[in-house]
C-alpha atoms as a PDB file:
ATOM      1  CA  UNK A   1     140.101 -76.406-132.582  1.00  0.00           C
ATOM      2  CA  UNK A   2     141.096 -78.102-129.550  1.00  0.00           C
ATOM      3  CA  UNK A   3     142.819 -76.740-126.346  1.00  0.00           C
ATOM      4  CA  UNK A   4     146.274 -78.217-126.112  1.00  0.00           C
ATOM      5  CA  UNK A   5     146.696 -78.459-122.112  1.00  0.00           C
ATOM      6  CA  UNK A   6     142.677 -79.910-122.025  1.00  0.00           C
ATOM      7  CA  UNK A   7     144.375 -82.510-124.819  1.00  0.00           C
ATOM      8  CA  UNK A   8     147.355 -83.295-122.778  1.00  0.00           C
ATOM      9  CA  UNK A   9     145.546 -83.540-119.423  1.00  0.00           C
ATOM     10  CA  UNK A  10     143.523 -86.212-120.656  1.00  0.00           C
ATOM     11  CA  UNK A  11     146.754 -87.810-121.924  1.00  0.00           C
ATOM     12  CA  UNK A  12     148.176 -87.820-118.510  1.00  0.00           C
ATOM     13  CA  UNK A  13     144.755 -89.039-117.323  1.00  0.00           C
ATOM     14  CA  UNK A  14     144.681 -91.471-119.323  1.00  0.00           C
ATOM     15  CA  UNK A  15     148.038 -92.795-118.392  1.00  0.00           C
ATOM     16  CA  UNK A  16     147.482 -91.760-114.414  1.00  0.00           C
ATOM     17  CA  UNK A  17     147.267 -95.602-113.465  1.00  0.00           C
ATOM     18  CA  UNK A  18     150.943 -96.515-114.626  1.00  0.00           C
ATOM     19  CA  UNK A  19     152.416 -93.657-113.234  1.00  0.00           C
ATOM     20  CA  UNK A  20     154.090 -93.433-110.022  1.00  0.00           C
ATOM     21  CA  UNK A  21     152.378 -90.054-107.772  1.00  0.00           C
ATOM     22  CA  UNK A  22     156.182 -88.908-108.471  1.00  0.00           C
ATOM     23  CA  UNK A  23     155.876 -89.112-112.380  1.00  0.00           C
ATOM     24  CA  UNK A  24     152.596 -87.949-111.943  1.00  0.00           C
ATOM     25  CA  UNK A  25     152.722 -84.652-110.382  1.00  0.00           C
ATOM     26  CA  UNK A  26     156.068 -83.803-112.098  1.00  0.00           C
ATOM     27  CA  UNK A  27     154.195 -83.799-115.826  1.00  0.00           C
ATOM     28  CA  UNK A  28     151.365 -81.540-113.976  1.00  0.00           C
ATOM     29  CA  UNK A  29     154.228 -79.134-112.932  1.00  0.00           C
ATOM     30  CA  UNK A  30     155.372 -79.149-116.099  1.00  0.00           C
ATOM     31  CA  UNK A  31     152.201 -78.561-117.309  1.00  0.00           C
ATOM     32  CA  UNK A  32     151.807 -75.594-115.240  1.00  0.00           C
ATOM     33  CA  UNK A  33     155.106 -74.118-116.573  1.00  0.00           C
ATOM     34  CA  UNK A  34     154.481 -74.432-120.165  1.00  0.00           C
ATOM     35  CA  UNK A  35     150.907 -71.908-119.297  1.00  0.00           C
ATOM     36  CA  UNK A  36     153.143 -69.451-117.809  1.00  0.00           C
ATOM     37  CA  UNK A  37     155.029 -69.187-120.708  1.00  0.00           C
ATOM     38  CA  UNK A  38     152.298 -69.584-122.926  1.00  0.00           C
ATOM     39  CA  UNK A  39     148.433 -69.289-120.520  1.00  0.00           C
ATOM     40  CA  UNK A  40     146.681 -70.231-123.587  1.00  0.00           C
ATOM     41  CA  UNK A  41     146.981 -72.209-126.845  1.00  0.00           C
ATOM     42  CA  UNK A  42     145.143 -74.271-129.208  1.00  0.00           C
ATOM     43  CA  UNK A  43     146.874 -78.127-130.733  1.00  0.00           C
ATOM     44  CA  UNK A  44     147.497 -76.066-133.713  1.00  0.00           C
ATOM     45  CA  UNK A  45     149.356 -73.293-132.472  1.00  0.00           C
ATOM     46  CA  UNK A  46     152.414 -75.795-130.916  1.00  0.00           C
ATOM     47  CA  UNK A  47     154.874 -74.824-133.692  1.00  0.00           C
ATOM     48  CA  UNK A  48     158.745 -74.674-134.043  1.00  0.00           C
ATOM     49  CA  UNK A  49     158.425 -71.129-133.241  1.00  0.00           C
ATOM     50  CA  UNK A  50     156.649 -71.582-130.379  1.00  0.00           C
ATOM     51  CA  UNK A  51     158.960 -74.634-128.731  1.00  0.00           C
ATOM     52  CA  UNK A  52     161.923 -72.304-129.408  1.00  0.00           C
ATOM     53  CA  UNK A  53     159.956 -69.303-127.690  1.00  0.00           C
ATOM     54  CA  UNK A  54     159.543 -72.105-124.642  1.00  0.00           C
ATOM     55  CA  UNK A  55     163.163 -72.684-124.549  1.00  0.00           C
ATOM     56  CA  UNK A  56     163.930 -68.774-124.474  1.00  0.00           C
ATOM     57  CA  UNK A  57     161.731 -68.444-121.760  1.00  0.00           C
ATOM     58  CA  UNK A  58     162.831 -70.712-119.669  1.00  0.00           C
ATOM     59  CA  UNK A  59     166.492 -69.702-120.239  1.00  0.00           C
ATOM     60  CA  UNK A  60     165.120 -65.881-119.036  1.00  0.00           C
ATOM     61  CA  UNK A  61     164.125 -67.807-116.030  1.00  0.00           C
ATOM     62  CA  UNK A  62     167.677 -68.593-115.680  1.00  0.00           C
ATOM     63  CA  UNK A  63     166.647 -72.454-115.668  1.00  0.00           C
ATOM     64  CA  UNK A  64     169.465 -74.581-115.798  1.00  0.00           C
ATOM     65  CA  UNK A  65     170.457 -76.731-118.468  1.00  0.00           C
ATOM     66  CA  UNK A  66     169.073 -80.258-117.511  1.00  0.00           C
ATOM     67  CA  UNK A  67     165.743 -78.274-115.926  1.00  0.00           C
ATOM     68  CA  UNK A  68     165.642 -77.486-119.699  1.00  0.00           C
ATOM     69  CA  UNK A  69     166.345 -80.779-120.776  1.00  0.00           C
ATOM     70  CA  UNK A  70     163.494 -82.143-118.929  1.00  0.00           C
ATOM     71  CA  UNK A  71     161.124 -79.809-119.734  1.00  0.00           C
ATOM     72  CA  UNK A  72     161.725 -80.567-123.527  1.00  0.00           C
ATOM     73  CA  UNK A  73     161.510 -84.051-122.530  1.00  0.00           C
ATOM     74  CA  UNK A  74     157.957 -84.007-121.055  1.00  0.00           C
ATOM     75  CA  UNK A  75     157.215 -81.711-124.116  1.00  0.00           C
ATOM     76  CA  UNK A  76     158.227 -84.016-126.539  1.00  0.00           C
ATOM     77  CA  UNK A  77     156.120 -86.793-124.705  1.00  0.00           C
ATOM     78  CA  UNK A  78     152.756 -85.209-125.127  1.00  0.00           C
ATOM     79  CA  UNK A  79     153.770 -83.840-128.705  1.00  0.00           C
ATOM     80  CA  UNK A  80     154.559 -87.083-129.998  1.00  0.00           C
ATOM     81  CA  UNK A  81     150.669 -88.934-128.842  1.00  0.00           C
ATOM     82  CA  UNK A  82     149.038 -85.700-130.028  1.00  0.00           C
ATOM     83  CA  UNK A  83     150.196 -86.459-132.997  1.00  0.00           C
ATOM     84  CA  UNK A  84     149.387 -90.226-133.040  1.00  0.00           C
ATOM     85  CA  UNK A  85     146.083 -88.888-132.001  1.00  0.00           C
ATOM     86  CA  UNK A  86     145.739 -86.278-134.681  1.00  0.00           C
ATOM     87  CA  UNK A  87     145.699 -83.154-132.690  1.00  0.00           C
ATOM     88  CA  UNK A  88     148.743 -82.090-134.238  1.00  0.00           C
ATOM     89  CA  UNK A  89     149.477 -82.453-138.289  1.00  0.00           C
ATOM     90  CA  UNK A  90     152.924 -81.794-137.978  1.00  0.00           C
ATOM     91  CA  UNK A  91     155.542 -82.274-135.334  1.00  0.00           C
ATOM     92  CA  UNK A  92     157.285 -79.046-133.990  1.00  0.00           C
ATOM     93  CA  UNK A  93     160.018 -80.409-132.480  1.00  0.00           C
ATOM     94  CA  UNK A  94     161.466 -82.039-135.260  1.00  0.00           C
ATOM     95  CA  UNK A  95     164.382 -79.770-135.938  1.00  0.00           C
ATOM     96  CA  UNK A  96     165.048 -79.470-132.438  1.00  0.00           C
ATOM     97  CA  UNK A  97     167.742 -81.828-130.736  1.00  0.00           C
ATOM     98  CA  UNK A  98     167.908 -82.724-127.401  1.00  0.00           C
ATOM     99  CA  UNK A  99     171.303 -82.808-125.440  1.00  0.00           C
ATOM    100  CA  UNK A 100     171.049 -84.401-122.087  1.00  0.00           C
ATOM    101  CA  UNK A 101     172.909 -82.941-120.005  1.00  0.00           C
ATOM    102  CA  UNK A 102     175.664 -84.753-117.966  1.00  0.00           C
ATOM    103  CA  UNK A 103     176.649 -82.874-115.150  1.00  0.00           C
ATOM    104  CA  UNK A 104     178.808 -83.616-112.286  1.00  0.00           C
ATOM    105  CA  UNK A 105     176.764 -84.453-109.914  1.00  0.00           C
ATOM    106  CA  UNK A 106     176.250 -82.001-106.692  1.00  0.00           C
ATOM    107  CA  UNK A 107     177.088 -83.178-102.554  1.00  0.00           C
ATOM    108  CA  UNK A 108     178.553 -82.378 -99.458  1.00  0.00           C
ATOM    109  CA  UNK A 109     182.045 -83.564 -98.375  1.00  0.00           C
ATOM    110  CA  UNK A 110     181.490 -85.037 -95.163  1.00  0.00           C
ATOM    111  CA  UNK A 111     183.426 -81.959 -92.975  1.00  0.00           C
ATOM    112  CA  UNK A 112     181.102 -79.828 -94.561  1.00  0.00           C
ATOM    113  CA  UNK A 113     178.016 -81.888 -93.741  1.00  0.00           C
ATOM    114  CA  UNK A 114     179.724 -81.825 -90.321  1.00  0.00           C
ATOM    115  CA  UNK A 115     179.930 -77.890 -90.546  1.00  0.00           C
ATOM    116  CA  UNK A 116     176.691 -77.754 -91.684  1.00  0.00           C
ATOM    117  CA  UNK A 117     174.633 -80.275 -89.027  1.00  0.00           C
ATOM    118  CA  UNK A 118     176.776 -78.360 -86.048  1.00  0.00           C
ATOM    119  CA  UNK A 119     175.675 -75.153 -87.082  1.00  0.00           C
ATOM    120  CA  UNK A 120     172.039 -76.105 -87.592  1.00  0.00           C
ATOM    121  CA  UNK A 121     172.284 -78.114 -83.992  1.00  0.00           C
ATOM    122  CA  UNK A 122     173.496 -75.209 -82.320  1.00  0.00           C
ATOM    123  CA  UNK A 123     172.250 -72.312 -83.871  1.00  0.00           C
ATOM    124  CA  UNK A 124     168.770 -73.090 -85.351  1.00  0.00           C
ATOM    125  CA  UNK A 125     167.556 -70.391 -82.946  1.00  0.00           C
ATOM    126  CA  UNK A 126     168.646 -68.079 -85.551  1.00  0.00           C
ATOM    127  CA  UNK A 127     166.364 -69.373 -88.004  1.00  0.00           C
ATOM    128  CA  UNK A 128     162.657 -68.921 -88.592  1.00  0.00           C
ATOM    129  CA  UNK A 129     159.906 -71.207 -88.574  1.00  0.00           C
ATOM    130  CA  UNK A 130     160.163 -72.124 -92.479  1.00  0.00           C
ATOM    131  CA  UNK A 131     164.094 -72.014 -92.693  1.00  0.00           C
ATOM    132  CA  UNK A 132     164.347 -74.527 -89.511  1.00  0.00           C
ATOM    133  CA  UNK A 133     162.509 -76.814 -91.055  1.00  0.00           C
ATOM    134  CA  UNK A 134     163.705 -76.920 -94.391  1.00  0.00           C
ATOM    135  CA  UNK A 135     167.232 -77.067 -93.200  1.00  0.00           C
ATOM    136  CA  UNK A 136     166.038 -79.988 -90.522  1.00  0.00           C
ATOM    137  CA  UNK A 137     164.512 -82.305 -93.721  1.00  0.00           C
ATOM    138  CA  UNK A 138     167.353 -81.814 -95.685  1.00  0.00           C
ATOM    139  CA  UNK A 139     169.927 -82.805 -92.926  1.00  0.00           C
ATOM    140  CA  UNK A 140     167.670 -85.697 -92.361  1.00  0.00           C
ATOM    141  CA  UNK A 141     167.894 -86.652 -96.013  1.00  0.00           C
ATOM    142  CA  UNK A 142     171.826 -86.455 -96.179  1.00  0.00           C
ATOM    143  CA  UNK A 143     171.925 -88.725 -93.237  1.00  0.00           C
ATOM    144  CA  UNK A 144     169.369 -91.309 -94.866  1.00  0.00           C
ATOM    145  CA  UNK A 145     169.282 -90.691 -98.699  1.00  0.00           C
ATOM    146  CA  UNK A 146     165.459 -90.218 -98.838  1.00  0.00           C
ATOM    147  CA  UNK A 147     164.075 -88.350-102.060  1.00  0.00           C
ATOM    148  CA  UNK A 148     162.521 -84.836-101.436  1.00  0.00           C
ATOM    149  CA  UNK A 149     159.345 -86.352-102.255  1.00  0.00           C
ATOM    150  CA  UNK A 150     159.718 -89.289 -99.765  1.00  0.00           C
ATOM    151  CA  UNK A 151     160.231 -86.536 -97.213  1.00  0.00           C
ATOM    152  CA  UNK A 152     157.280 -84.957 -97.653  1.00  0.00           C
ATOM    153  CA  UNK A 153     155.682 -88.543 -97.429  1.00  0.00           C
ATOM    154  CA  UNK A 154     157.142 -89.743 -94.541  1.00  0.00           C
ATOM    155  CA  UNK A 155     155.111 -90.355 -90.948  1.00  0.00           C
ATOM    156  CA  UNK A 156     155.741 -91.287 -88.132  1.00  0.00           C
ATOM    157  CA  UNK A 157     153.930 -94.759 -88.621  1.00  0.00           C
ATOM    158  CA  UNK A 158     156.609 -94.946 -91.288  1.00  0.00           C
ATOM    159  CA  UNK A 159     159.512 -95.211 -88.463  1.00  0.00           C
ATOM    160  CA  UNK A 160     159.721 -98.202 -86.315  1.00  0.00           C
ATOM    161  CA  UNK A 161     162.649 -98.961 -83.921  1.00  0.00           C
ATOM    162  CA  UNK A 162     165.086 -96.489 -85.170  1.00  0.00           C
ATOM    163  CA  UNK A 163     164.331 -97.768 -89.057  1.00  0.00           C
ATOM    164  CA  UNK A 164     162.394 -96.305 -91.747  1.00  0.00           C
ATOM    165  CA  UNK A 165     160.352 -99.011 -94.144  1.00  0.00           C
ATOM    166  CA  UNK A 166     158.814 -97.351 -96.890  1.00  0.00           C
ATOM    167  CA  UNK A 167     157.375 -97.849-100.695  1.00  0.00           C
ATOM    168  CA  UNK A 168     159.393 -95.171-102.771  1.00  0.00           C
ATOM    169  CA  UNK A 169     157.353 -92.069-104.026  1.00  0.00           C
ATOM    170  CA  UNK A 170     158.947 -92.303-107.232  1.00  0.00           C
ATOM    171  CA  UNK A 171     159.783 -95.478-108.246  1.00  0.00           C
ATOM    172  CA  UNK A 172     157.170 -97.943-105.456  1.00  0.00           C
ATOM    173  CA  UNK A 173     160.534 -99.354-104.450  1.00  0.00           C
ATOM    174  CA  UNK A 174     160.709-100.873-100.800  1.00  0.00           C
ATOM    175  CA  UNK A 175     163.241 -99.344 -99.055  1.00  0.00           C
ATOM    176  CA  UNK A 176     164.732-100.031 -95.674  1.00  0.00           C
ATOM    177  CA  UNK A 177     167.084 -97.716 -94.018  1.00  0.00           C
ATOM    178  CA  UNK A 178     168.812 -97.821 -90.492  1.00  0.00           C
ATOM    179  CA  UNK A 179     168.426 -94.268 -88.871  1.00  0.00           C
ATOM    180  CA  UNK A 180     171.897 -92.687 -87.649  1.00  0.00           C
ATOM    181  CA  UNK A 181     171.829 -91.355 -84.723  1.00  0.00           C
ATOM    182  CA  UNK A 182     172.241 -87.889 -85.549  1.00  0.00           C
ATOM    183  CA  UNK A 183     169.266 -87.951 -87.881  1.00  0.00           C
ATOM    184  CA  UNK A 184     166.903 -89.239 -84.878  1.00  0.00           C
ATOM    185  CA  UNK A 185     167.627 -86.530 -83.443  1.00  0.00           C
ATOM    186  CA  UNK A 186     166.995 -84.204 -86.357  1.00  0.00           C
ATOM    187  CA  UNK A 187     162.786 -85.711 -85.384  1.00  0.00           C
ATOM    188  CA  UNK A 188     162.631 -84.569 -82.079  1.00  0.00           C
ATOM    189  CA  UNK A 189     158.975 -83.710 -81.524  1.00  0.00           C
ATOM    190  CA  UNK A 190     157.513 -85.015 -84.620  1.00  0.00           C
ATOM    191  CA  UNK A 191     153.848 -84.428 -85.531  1.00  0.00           C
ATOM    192  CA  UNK A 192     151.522 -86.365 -87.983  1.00  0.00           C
ATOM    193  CA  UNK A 193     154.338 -85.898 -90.467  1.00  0.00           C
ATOM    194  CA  UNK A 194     157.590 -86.691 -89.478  1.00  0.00           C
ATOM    195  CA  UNK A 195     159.245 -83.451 -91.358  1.00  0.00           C
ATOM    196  CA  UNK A 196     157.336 -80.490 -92.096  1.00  0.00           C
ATOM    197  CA  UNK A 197     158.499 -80.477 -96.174  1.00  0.00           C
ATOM    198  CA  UNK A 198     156.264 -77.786 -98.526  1.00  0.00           C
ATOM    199  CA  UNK A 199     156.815 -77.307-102.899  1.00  0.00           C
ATOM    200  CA  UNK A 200     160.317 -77.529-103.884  1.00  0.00           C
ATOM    201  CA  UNK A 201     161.028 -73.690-105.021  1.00  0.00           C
ATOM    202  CA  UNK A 202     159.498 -72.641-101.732  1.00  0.00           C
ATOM    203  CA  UNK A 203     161.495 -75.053 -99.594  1.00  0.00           C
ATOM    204  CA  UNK A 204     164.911 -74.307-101.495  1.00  0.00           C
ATOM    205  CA  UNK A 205     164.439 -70.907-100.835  1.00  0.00           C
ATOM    206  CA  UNK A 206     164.030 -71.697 -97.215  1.00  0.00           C
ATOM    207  CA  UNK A 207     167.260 -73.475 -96.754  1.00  0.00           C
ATOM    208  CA  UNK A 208     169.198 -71.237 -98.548  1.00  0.00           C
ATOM    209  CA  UNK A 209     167.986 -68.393 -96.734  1.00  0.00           C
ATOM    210  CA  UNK A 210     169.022 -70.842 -93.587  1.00  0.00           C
ATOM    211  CA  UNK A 211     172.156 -71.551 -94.929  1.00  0.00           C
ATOM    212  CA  UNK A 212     173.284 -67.885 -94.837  1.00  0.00           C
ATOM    213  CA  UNK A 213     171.967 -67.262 -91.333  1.00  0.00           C
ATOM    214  CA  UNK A 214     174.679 -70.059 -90.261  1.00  0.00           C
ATOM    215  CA  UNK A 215     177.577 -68.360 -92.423  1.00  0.00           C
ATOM    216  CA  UNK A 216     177.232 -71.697 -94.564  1.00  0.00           C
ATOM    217  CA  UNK A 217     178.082 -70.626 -98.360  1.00  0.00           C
ATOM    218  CA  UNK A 218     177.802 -73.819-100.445  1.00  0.00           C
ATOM    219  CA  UNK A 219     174.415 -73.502-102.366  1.00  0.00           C
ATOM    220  CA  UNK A 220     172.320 -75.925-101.418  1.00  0.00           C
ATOM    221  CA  UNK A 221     169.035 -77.315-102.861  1.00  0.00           C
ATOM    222  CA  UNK A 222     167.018 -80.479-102.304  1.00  0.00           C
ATOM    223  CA  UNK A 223     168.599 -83.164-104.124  1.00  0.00           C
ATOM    224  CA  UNK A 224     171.818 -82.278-102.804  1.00  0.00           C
ATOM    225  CA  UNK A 225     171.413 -84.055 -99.965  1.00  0.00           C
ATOM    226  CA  UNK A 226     170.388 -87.571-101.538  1.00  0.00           C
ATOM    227  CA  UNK A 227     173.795 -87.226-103.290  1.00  0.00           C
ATOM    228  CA  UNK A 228     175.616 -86.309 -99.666  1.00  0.00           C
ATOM    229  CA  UNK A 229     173.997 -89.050 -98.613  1.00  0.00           C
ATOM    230  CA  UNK A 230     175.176 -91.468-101.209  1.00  0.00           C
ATOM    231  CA  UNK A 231     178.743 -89.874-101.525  1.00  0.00           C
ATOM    232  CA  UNK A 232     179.318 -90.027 -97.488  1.00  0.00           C
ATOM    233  CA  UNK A 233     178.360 -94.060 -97.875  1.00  0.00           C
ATOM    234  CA  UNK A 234     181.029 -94.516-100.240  1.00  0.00           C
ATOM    235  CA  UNK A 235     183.695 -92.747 -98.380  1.00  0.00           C
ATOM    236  CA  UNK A 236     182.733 -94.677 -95.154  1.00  0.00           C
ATOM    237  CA  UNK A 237     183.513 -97.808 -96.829  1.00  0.00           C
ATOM    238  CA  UNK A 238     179.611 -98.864 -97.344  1.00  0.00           C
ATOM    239  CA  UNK A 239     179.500-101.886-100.012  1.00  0.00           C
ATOM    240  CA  UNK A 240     178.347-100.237-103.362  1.00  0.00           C
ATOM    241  CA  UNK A 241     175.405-103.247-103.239  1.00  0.00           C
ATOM    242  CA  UNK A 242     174.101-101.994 -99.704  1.00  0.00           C
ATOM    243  CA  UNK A 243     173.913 -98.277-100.820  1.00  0.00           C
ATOM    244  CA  UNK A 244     171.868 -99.187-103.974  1.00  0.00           C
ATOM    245  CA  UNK A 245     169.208-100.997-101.634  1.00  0.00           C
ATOM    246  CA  UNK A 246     169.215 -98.271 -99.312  1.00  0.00           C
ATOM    247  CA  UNK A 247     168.364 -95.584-102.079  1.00  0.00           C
ATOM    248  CA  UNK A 248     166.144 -97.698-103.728  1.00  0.00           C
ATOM    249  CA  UNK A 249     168.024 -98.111-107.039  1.00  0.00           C
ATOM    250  CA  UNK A 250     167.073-100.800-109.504  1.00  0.00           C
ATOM    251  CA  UNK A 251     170.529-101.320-111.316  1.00  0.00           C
ATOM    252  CA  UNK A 252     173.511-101.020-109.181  1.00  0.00           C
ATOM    253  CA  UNK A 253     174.981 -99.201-112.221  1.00  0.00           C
ATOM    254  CA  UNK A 254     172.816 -96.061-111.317  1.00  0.00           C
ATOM    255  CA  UNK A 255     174.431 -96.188-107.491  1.00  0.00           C
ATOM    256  CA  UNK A 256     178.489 -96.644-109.617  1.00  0.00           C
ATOM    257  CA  UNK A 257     177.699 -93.307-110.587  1.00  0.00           C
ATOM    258  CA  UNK A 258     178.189 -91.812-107.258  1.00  0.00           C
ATOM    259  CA  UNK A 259     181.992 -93.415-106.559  1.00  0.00           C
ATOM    260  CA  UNK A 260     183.518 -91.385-109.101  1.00  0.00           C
ATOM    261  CA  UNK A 261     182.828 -87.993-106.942  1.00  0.00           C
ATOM    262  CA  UNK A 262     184.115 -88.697-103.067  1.00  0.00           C
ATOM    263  CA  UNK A 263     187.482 -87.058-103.206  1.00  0.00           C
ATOM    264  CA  UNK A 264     188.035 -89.294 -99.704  1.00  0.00           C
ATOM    265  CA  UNK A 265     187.914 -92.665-101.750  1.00  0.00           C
ATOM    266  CA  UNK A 266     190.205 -90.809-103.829  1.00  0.00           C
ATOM    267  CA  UNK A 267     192.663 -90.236-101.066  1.00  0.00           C
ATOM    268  CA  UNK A 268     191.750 -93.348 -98.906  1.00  0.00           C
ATOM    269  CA  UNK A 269     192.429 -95.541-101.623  1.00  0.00           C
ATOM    270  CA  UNK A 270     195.854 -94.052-103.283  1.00  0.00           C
ATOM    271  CA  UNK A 271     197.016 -94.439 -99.434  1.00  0.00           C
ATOM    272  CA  UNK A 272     197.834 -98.111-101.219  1.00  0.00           C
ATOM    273  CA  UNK A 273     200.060 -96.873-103.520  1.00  0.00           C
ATOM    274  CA  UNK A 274     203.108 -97.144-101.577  1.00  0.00           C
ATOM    275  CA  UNK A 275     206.521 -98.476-103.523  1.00  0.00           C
ATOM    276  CA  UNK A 276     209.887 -99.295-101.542  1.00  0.00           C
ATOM    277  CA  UNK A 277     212.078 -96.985-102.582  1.00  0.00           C
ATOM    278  CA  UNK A 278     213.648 -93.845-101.814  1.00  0.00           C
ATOM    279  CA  UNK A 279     211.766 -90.508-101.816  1.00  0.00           C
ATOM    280  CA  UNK A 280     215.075 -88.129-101.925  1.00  0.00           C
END
């Protein structure tokens, strides 16, 4: 018998040196997910039946469709070298098909980033400890595009004359990004760590929780504000090329993406469409 999370920690261990810390950590949280749904199991007991009892539980945990997608995903991963290691005879998720998910992609229009950064600048008294600085990283992210886990990364010694030069959590990418001025000021008194930044569920509770102190009712979570941050570029005019170095993409195709969502390009650019002749 063997223990199937013992089995597919030493898979991950095994891998750990050509993973990024991002890629890392995210299989261990997945990990961790798959035990509360199931605390233990043996190789053997991965089934059909019990992938489809994963994907029930997650949906009673109200996770959303590409959270399920990704879960599968990771699943899949460690199913597929158990069973090129023998751990598993057959392979449970053979019958089970898995639809990425292509939704629209989530930001802030640029008034309500305004909204948003005005009522955090002049109203954070409202907030506690834990919602001010939840709220305070992810206005700093909107305003530079940094990932949440380059936030939770980021020092001081990271920020040099108003720029931030950084190897990527996630991908080791080098990034280099020009600090606005509104997101210095969003470090005001910074520690060791630039941003005080703790586990995703915990800090998007947080800035929800803010949110609604400052009568803001868009609901917001972390990577929101990477896409505000890409979405604002576009609608400022920033060349697509500049934006993909700044977020540390790889193909300029993955930065295209975000054009198709600012509804300012939209009306900036059919401003152009202007024919001479009569209206009435």
């Amino acid at each position: 018998m063997s223990d199937f999370y013992a089995e597919s920690r030493a898979i991950l261990e095994s891998r750990a040196n050509t993973l990024s810390r991002y890629t890392y950590e995210t299989y261990l949280s997945h990990l961790h997910k798959l035990q509360l749904y199931r605390p233990a199991v043996e190789c053997s007991d991965v089934t059909e039946a019990f992938v489809i009892g994963y994907i029930d539980f997650m949906h009673s945990r109200k996770n959303s469709a590409g959270c399920i997608y990704r879960s599968l995903s990771i699943l899949r991963m460690f199913v597929k070298e158990l069973l090129r290691r023998r751990k598993i005879r057959r392979n449970p998720m053979q019958n089970i098909t898995l639809k990425k998910v292509r939704n629209r992609r989530e930001f802030l229009e640029v008034d309500e980033l305004e909204k948003l950064y005005s009522g955090f600048m002049e109203h954070s008294d409202r907030l506690n400890f834990s919602e001010r600085e939840a709220l305070r990283a992810f206005l700093f992210s909107c305003f530079t595009g940094l990932r949440f886990s380059d936030l939770k990364a980021l020092t001081p010694h990271d920020i040099h004359n108003g720029k931030i030069r950084i190897f990527t959590q996630k991908t080791g990418a080098q990034v280099y990004i020009p600090i606005p001025a509104q997101a210095v000021a969003l470090l005001q008194g910074a520690g060791e760590t630039a941003l005080h930044v703790v586990d995703n569920s915990t800090f998007n509770r947080n800035l929800r929780a803010a949110a609604k102190k400052l009568d803001f009712h868009s609901r917001l979570h972390a990577h929101i504000a990477r896409h505000t941050f890409a979405t604002s570029c576009v609608s400022f005019g920033v060349p697509i090329e500049v934006i993909s170095k700044v977020l540390g993409h790889a193909n300029i195709e993955t930065t295209l993406i975000y054009a198709n969502y600012s509804n300012r390009v939209i009306d900036r650019e059919m401003e152009k469409f202007k024919i001479n002749v009569p209206t009435g």
